[in-house]
N, C-alpha and C. Protein backbone atom coordinates (compact mmCIF):
# COMPACT_ATOMS: atom_id res chain seq x y z
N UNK A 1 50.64 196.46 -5.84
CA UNK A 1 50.70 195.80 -4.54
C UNK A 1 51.77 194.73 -4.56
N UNK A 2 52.86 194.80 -3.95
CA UNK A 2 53.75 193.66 -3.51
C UNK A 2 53.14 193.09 -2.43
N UNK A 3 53.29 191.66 -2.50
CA UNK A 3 52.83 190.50 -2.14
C UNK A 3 53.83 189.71 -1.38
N UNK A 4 53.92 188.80 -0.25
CA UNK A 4 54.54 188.21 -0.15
C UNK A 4 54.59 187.45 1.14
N UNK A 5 54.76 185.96 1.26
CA UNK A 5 53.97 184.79 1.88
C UNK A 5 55.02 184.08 2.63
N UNK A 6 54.52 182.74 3.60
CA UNK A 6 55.52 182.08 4.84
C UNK A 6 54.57 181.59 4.96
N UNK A 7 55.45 180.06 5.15
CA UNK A 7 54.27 178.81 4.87
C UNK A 7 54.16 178.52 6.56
N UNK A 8 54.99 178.73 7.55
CA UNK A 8 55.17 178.22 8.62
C UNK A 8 54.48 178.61 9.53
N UNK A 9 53.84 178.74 10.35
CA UNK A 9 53.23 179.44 11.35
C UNK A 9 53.67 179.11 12.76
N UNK A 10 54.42 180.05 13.62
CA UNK A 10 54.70 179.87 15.00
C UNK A 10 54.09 180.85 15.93
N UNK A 11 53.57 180.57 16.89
CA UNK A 11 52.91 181.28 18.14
C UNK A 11 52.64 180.68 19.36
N UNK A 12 53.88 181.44 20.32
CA UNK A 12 54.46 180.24 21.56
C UNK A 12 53.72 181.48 22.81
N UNK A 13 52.68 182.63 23.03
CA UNK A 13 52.09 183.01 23.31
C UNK A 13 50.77 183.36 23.30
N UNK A 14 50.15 183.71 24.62
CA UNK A 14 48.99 184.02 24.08
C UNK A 14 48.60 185.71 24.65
N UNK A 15 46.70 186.11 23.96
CA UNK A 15 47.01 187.84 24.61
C UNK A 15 45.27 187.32 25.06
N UNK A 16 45.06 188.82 25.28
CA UNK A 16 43.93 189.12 26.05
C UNK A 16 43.31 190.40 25.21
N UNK A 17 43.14 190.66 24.58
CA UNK A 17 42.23 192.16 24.16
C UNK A 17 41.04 192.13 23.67
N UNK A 18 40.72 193.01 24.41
CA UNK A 18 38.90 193.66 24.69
C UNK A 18 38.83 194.06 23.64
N UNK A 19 37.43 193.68 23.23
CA UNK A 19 36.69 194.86 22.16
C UNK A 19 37.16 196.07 22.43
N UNK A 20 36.50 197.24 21.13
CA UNK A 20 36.70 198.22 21.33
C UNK A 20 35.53 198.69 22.06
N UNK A 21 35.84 199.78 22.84
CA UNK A 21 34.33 200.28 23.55
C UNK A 21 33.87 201.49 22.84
N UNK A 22 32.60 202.08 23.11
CA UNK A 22 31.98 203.39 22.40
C UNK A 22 32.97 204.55 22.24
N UNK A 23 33.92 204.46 23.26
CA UNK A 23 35.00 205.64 22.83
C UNK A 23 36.09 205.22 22.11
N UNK A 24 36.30 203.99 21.70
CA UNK A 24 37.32 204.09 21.21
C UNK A 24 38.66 203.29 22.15
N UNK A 25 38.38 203.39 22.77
CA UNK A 25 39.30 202.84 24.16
C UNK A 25 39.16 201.21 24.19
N UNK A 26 40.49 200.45 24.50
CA UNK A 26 40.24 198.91 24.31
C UNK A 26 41.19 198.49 25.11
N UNK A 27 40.98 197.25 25.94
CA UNK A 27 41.58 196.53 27.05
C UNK A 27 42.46 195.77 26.56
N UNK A 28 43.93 195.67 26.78
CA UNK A 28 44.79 195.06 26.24
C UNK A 28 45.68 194.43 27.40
N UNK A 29 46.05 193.35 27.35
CA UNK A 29 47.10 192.31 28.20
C UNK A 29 47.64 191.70 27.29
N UNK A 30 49.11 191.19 27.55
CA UNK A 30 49.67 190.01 26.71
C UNK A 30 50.52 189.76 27.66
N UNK A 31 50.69 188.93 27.71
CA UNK A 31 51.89 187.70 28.81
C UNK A 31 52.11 186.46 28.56
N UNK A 32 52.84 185.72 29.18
CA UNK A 32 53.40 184.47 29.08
C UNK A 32 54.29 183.79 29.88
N UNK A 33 53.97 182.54 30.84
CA UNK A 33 55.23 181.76 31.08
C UNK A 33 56.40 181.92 30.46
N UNK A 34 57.45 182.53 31.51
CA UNK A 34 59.12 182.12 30.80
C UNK A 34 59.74 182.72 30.95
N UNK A 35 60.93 183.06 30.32
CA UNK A 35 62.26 183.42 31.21
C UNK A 35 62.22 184.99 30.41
N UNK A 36 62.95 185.63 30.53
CA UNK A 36 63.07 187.07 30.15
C UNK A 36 63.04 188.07 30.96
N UNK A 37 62.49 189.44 30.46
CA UNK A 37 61.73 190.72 31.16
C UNK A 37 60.86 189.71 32.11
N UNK A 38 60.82 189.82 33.24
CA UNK A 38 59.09 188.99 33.97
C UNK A 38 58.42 190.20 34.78
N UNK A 39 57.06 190.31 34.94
CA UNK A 39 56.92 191.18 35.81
C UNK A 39 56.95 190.46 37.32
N UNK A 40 55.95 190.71 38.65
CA UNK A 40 56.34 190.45 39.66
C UNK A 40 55.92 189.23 40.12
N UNK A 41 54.93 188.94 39.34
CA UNK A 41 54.04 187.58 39.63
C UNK A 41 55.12 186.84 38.92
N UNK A 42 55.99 187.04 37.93
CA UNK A 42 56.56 185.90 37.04
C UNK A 42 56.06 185.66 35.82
N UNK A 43 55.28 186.57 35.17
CA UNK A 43 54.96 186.54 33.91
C UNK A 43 55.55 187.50 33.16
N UNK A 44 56.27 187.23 31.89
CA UNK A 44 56.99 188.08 31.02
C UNK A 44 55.65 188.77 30.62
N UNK A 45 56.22 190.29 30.51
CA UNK A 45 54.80 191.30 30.03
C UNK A 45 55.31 191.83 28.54
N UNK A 46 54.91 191.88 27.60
CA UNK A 46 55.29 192.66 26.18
C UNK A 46 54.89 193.48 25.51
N UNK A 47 55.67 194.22 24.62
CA UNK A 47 55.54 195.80 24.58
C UNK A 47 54.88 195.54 22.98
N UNK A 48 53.39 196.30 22.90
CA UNK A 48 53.03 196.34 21.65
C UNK A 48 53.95 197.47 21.02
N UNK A 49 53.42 197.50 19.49
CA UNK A 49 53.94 198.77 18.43
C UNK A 49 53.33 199.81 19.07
N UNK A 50 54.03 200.93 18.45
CA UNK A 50 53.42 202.70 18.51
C UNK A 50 52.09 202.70 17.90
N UNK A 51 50.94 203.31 18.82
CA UNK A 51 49.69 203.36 18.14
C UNK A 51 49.03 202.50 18.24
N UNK A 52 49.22 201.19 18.64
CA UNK A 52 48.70 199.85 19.13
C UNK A 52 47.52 200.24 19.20
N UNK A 53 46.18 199.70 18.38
CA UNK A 53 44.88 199.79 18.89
C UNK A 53 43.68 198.14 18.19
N UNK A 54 43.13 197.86 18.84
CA UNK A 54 42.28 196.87 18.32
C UNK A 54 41.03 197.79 17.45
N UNK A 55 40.67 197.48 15.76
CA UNK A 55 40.01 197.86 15.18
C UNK A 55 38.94 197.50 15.12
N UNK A 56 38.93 196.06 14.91
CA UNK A 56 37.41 195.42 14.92
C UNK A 56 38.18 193.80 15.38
N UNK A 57 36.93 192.92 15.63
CA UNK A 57 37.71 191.54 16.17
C UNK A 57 38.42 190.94 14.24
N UNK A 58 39.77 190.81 15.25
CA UNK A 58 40.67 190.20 13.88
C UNK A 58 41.26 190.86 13.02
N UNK A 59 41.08 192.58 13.79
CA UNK A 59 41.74 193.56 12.92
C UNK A 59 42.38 194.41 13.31
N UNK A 60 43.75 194.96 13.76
CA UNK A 60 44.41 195.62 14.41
C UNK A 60 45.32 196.66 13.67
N UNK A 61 45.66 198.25 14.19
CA UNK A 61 46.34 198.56 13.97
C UNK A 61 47.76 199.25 14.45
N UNK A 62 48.76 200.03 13.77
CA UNK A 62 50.05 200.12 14.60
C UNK A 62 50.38 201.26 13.30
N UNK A 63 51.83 201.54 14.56
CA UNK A 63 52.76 202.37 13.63
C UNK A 63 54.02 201.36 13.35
N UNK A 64 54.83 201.56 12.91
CA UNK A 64 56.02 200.20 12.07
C UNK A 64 56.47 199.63 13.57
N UNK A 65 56.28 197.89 13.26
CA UNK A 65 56.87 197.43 14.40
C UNK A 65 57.99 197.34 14.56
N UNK A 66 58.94 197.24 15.57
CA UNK A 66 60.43 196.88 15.51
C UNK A 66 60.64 195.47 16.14
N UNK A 67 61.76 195.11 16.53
CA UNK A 67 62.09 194.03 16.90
C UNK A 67 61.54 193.86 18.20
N UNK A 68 61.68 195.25 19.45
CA UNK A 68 61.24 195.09 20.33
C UNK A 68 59.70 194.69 20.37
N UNK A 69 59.39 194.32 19.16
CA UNK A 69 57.73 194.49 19.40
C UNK A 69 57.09 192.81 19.02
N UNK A 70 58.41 192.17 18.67
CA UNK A 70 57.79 191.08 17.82
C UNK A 70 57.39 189.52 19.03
N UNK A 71 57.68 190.06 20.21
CA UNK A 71 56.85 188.88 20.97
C UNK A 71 55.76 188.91 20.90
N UNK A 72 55.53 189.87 21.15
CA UNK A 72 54.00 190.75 21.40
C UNK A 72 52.75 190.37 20.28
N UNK A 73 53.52 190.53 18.93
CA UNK A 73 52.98 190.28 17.67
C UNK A 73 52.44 189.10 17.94
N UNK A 74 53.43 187.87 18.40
CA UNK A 74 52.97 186.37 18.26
C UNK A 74 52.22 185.99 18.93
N UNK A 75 51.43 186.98 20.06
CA UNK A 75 50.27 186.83 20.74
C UNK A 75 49.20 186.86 20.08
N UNK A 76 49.55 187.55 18.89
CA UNK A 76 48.27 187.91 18.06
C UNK A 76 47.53 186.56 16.96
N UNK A 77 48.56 185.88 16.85
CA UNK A 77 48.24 184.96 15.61
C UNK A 77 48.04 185.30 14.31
N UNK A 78 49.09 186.71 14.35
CA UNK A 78 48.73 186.87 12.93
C UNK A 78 48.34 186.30 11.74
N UNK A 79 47.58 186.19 10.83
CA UNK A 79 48.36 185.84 8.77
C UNK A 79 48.76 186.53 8.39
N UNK A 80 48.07 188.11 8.53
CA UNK A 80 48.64 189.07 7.31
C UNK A 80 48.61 189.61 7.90
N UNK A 81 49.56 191.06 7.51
CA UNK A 81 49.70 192.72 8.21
C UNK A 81 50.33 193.09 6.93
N UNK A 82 49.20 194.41 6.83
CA UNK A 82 48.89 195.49 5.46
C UNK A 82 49.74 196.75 6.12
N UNK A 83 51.08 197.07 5.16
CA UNK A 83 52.10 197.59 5.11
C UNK A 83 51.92 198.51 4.01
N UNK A 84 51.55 200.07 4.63
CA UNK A 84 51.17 201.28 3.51
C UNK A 84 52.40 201.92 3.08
N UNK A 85 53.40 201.54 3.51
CA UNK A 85 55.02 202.23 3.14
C UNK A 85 55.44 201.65 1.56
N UNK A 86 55.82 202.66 0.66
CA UNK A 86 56.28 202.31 -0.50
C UNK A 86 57.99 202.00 -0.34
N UNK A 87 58.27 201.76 0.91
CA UNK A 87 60.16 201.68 1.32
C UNK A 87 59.52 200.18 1.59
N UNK A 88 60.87 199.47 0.95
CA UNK A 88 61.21 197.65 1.09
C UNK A 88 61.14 197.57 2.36
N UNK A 89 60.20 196.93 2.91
CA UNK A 89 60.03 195.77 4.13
C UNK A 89 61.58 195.48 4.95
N UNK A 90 62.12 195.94 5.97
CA UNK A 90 63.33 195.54 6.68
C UNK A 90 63.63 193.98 6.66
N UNK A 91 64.46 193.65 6.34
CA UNK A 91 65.19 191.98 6.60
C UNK A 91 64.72 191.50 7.73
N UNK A 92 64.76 191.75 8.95
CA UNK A 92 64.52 191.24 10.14
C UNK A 92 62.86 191.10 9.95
N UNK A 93 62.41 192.42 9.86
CA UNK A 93 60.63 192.21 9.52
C UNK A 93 60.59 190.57 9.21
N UNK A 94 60.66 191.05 7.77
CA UNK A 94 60.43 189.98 6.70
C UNK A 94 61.00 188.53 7.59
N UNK A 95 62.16 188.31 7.82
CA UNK A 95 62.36 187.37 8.67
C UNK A 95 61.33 186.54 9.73
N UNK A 96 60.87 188.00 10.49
CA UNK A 96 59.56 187.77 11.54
C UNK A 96 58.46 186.84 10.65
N UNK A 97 58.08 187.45 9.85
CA UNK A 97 56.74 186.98 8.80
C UNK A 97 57.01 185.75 8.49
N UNK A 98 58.31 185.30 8.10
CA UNK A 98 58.46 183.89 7.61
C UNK A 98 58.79 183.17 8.37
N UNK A 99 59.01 183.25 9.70
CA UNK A 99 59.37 182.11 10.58
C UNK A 99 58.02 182.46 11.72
N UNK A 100 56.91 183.09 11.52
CA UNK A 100 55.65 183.04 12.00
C UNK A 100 54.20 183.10 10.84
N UNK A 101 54.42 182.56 9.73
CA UNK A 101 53.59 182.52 8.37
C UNK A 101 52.51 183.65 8.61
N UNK A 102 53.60 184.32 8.43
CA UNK A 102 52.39 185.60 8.33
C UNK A 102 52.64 186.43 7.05
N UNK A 103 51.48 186.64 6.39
CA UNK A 103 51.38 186.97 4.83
C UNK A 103 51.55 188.32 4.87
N UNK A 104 52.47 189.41 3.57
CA UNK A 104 52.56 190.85 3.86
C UNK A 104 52.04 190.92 2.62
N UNK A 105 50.65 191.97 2.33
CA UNK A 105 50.32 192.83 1.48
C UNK A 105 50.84 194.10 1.65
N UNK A 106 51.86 194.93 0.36
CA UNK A 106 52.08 195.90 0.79
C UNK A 106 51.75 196.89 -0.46
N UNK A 107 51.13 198.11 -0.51
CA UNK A 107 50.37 199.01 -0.75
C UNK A 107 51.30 200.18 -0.56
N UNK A 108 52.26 200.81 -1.62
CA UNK A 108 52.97 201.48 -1.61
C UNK A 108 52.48 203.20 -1.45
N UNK A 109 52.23 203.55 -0.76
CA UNK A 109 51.73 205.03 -0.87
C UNK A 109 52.80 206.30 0.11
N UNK A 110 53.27 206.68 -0.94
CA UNK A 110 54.05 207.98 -0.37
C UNK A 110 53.41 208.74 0.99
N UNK A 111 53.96 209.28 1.54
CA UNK A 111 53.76 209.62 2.59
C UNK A 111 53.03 211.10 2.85
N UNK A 112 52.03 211.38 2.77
CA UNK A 112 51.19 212.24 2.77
C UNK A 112 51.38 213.57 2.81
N UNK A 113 51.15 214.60 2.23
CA UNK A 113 51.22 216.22 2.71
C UNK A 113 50.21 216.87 2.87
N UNK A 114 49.88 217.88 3.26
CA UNK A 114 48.28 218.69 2.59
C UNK A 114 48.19 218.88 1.11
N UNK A 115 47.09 218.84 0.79
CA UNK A 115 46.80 218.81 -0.70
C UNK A 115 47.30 218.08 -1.62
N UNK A 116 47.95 217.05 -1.20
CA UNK A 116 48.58 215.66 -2.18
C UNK A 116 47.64 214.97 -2.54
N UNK A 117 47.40 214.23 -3.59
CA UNK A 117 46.35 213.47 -3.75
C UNK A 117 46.56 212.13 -3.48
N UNK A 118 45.80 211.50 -2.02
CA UNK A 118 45.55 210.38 -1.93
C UNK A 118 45.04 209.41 -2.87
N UNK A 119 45.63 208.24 -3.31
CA UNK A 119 45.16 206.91 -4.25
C UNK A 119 44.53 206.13 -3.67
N UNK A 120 42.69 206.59 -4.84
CA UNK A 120 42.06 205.73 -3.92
C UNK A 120 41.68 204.71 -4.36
N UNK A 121 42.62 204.39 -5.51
CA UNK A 121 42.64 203.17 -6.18
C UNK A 121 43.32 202.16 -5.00
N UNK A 122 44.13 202.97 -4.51
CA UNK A 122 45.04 201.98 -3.73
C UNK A 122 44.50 201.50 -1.90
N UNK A 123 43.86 202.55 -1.82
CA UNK A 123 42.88 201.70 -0.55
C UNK A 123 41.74 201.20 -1.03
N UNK A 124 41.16 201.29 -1.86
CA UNK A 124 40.06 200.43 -2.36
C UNK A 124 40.73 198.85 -2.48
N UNK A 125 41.67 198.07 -3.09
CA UNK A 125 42.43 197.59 -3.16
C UNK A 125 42.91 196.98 -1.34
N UNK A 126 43.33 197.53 -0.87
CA UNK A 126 43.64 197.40 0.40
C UNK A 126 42.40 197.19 1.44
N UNK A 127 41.53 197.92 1.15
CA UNK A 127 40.37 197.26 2.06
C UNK A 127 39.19 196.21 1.44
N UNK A 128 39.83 195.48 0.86
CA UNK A 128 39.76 194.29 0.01
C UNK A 128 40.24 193.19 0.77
N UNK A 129 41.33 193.91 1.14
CA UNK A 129 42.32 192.59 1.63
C UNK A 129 41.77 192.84 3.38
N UNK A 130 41.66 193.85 3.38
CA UNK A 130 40.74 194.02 4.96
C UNK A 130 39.47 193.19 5.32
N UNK A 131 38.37 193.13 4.28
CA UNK A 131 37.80 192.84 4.96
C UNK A 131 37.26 191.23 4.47
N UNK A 132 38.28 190.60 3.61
CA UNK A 132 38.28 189.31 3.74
C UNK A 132 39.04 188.55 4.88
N UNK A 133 38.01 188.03 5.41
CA UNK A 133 37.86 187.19 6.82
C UNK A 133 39.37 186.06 6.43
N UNK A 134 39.65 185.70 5.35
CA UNK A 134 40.52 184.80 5.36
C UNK A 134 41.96 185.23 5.67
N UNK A 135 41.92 186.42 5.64
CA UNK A 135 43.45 187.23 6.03
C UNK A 135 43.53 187.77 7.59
N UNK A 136 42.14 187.21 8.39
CA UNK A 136 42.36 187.28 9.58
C UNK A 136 43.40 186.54 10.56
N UNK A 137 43.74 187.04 11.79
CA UNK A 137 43.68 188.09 11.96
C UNK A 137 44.80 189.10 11.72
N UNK A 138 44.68 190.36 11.34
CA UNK A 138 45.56 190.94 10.11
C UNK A 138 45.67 192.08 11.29
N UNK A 139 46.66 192.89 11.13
CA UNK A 139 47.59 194.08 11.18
C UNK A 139 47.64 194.96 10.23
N UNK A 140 47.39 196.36 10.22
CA UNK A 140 47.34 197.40 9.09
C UNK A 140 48.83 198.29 9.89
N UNK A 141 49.48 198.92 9.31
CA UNK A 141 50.52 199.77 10.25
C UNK A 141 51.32 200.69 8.55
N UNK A 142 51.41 201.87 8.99
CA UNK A 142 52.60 202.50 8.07
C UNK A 142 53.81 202.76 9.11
N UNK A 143 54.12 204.11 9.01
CA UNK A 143 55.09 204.60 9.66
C UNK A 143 54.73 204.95 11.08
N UNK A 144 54.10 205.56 11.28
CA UNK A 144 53.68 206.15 12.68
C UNK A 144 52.13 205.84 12.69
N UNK A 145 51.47 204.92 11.94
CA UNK A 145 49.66 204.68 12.15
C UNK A 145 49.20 205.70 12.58
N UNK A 146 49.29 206.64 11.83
CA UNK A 146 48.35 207.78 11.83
C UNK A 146 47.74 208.30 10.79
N UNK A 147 48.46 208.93 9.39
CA UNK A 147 47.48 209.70 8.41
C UNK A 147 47.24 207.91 7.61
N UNK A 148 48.40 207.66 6.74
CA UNK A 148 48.08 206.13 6.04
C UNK A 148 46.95 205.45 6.69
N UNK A 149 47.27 204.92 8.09
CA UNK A 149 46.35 204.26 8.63
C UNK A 149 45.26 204.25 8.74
N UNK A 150 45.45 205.81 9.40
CA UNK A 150 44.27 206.37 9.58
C UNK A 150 42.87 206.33 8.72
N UNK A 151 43.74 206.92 7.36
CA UNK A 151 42.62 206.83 6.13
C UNK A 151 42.09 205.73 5.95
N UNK A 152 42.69 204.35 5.90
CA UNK A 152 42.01 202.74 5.51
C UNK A 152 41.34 202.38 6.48
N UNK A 153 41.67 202.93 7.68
CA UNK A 153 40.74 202.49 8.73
C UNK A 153 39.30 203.35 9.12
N UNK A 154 39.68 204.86 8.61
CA UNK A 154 38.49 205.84 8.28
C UNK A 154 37.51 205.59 7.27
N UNK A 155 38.09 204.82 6.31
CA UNK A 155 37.24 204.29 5.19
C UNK A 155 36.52 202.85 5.44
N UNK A 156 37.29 202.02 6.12
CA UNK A 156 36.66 200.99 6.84
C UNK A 156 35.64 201.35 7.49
N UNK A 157 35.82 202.15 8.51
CA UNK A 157 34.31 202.40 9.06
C UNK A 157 33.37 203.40 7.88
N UNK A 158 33.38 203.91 6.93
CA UNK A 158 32.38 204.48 6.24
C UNK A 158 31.51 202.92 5.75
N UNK A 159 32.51 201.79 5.60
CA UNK A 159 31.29 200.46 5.30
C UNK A 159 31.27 200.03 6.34
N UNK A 160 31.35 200.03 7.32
CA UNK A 160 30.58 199.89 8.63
C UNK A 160 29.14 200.67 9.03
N UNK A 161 29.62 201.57 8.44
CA UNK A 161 28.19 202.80 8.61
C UNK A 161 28.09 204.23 9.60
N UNK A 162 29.47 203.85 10.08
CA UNK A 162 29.65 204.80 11.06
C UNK A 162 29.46 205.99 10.48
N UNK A 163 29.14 207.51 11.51
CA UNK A 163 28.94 208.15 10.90
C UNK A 163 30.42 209.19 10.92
N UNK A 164 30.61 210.20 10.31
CA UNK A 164 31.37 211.20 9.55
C UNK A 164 32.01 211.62 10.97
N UNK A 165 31.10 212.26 11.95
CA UNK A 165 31.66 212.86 13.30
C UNK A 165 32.95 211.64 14.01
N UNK A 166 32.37 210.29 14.09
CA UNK A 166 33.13 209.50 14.64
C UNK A 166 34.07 208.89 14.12
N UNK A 167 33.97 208.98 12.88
CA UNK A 167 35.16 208.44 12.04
C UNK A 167 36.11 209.72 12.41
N UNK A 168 36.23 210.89 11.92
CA UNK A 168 36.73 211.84 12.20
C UNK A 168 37.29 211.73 13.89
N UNK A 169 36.35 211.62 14.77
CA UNK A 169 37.06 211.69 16.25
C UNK A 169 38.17 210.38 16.59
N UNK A 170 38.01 208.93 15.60
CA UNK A 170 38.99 208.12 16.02
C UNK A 170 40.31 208.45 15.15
N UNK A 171 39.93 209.23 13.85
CA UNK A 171 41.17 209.59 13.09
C UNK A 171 41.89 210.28 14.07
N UNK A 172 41.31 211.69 15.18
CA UNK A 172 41.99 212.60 15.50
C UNK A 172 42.31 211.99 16.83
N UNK A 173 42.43 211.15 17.37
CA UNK A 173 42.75 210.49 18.45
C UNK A 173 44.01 209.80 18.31
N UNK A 174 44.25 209.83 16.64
CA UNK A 174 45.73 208.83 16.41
C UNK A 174 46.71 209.90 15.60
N UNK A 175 46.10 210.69 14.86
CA UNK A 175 46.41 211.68 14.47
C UNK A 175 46.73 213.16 15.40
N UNK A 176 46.56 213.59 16.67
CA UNK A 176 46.63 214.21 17.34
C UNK A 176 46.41 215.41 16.68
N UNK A 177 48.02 216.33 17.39
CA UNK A 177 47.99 217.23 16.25
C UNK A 177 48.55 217.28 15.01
N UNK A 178 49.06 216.62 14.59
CA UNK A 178 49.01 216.22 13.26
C UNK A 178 48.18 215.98 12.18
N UNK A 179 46.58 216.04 13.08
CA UNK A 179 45.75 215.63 11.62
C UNK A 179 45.95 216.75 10.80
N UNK A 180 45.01 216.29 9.49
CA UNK A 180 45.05 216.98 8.21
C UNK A 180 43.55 216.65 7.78
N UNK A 181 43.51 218.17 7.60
CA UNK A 181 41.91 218.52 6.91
C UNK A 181 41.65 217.49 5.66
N UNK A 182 43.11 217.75 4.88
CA UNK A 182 42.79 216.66 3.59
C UNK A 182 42.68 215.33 4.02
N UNK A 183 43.03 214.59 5.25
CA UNK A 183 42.82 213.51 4.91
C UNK A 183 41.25 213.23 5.09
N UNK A 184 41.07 214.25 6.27
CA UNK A 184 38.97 214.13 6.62
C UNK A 184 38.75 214.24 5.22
N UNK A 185 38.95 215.08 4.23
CA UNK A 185 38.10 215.71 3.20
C UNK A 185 38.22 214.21 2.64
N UNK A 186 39.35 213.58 2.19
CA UNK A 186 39.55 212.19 1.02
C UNK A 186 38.73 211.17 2.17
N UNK A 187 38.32 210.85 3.32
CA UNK A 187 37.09 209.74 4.32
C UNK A 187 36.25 210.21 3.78
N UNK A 188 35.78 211.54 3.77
CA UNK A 188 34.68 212.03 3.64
C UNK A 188 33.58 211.99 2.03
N UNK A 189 35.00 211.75 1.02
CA UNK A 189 34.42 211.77 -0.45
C UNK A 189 34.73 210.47 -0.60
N UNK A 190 35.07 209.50 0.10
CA UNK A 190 35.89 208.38 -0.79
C UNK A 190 33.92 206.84 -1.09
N UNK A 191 34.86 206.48 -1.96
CA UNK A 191 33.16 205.79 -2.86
C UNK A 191 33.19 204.07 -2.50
N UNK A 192 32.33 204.37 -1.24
CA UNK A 192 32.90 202.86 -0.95
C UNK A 192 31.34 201.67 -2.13
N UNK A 193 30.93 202.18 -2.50
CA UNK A 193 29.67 201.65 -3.33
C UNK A 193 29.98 200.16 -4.35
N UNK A 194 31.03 200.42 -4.25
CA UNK A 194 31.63 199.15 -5.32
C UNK A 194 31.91 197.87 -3.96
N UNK A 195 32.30 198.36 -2.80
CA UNK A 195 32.89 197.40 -2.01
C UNK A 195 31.65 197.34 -1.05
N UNK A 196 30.55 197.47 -1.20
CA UNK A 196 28.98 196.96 -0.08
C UNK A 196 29.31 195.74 -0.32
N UNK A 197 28.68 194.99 -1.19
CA UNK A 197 28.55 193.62 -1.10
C UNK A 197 29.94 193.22 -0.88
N UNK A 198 30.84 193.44 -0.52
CA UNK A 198 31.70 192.21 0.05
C UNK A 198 31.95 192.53 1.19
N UNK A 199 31.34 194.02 1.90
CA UNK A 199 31.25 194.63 3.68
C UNK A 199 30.24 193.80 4.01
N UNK A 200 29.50 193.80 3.29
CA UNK A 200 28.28 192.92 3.85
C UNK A 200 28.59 191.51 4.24
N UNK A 201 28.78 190.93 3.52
CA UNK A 201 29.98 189.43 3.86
C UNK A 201 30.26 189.56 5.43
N UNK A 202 31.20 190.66 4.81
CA UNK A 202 32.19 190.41 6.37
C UNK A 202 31.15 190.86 7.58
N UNK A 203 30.54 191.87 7.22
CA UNK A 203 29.94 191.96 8.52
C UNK A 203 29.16 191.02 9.31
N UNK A 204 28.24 190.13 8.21
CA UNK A 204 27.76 188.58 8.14
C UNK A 204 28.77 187.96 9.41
N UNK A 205 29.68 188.13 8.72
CA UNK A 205 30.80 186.61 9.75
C UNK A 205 31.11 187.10 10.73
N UNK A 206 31.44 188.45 11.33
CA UNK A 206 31.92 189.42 12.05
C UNK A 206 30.52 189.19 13.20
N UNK A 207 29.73 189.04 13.13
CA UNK A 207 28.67 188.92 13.99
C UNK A 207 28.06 187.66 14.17
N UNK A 208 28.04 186.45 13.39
CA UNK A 208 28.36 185.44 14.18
C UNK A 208 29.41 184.68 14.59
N UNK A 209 30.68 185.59 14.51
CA UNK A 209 31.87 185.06 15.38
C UNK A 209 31.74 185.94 16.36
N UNK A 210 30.90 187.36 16.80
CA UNK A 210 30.65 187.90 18.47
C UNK A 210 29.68 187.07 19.17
C-alpha cells in the first residue's frame, strides 16, 4: 500500500446528498455562490466523477476523477480517497489532495480479467482503511468504479450483513454489462471473520451519527 498525506485542508463549498434508499438510488445536489458555469438562479452547479454514488454516510464511490471533477470533490470534505489503480497517482490529482488535505491510500491491484485471481489480502487491508471512521469522509474510485470498486464495496456490505442477492444487484448496477461471474464468485467466498470486530465499531458510530 502506498501512502500518502496533506496537512492543509481547503473546502470553499458545500453539497447536499441523501442517503442511499432501498434501491440503491441516492439524492445528490452540490452548488455554490460565485462566478463560473452558474445555473439560472445563479448558483454554480458541479459535475461529480463517473459512477458517482453515496455508499454509506462518509463513504463514497467513483470512477478516476479528473480535473473537471475537483470542485465538486470539495463539497465533500474529503480526508482520504482509496485509489485501487497500481499506475502513479496523476500530478494534478496529487496536487488536488495537497492543497485540500486529503490523505491517498493506494492499493495497487491490476486490473481484472475472468479467472484472474483477485488479492484478498489486498482488500482486506483496504477495508480497514474503510471502515475506520477516522478516514472519514473517504472516496473509494479505480478506473471506471466498477469491477475494483465494485468488489471493496461488495465486501463492505458482506460486514454489513447484507445479503448475497443485493450485494450482487448493486455490483450489477455499476458493472452493467460488464459484470463478471468471477468477481460475484471472489464477494461471495471472501472471509470477512477477521474484520467483525472492527465492522462492529463502525457500525456502533455509523448509527449514532444517523
Amino acid at each position: 500500500m502506498k501512502l500518502e498525506s496533506a496537512e492543509v485542508g481547503i473546502c470553499t463549498a458545500t453539497a447536499v446528498v441523501g442517503a442511499p434508499s432501498p434501491t440503491g438510488q441516492i439524492s445528490l445536489a452540490a452548488k455554490v455562490q460565485g462566478s463560473g458555469d452558474e445555473s439560472k438562479d445563479g448558483e454554480e452547479m458541479f459535475v461529480p466523477p463517473l459512477n458517482f454514488a453515496m455508499v454509506d454516510y462518509g463513504v463514497f464511490r467513483s470512477g478516476f476523477p479528473d480535473t473537471a471533477n475537483f470542485t465538486f470533490l470539495q463539497t465533500l470534505g474529503l480526508r482520504s480517497i482509496i485509489y485501487l489503480c497500481p499506475e502513479p497517482y496523476p500530478e494534478h490529482n496529487l496536487e488536488f489532495l495537497k492543497c485540500n488535505g486529503i490523505r491517498l491510500f493506494q492499493f495497487g491491484i491490476d486490473g481484472w480479467e475472468p479467472f484472474v485471481n483477485i488479492p484478498e489480502d489486498t482488500i482486506h487491508e483496504a477495508l480497514k482503511v474503510v471502515v475506520d471512521i477516522r478516514n472519514h469522509p473517504l472516496l473509494i474510485h479505480c478506473k471506471r468504479g466498477k469491477h475494483r470498486t465494485g468488489c471493496l464495496v461488495g465486501c463492505l456490505r458482506k460486514l454489513q450483513r447484507w445479503c448475497l442477492s443485493s450485494i450482487f444487484d448493486e455490483y450489477q448496477r455499476f458493472a452493467a454489462a460488464k459484470a463478471r461471474i468471477s468477481d460475484q464468485r471472489f464477494m461471495e467466498l471472501f472471509d470477512i471473520s477477521s474484520l467483525k470486530s472492527t465492522c462492529q465499531s463502525y457500525n456502533s458510530i455509523q448509527k449514532q451519527s444517523s
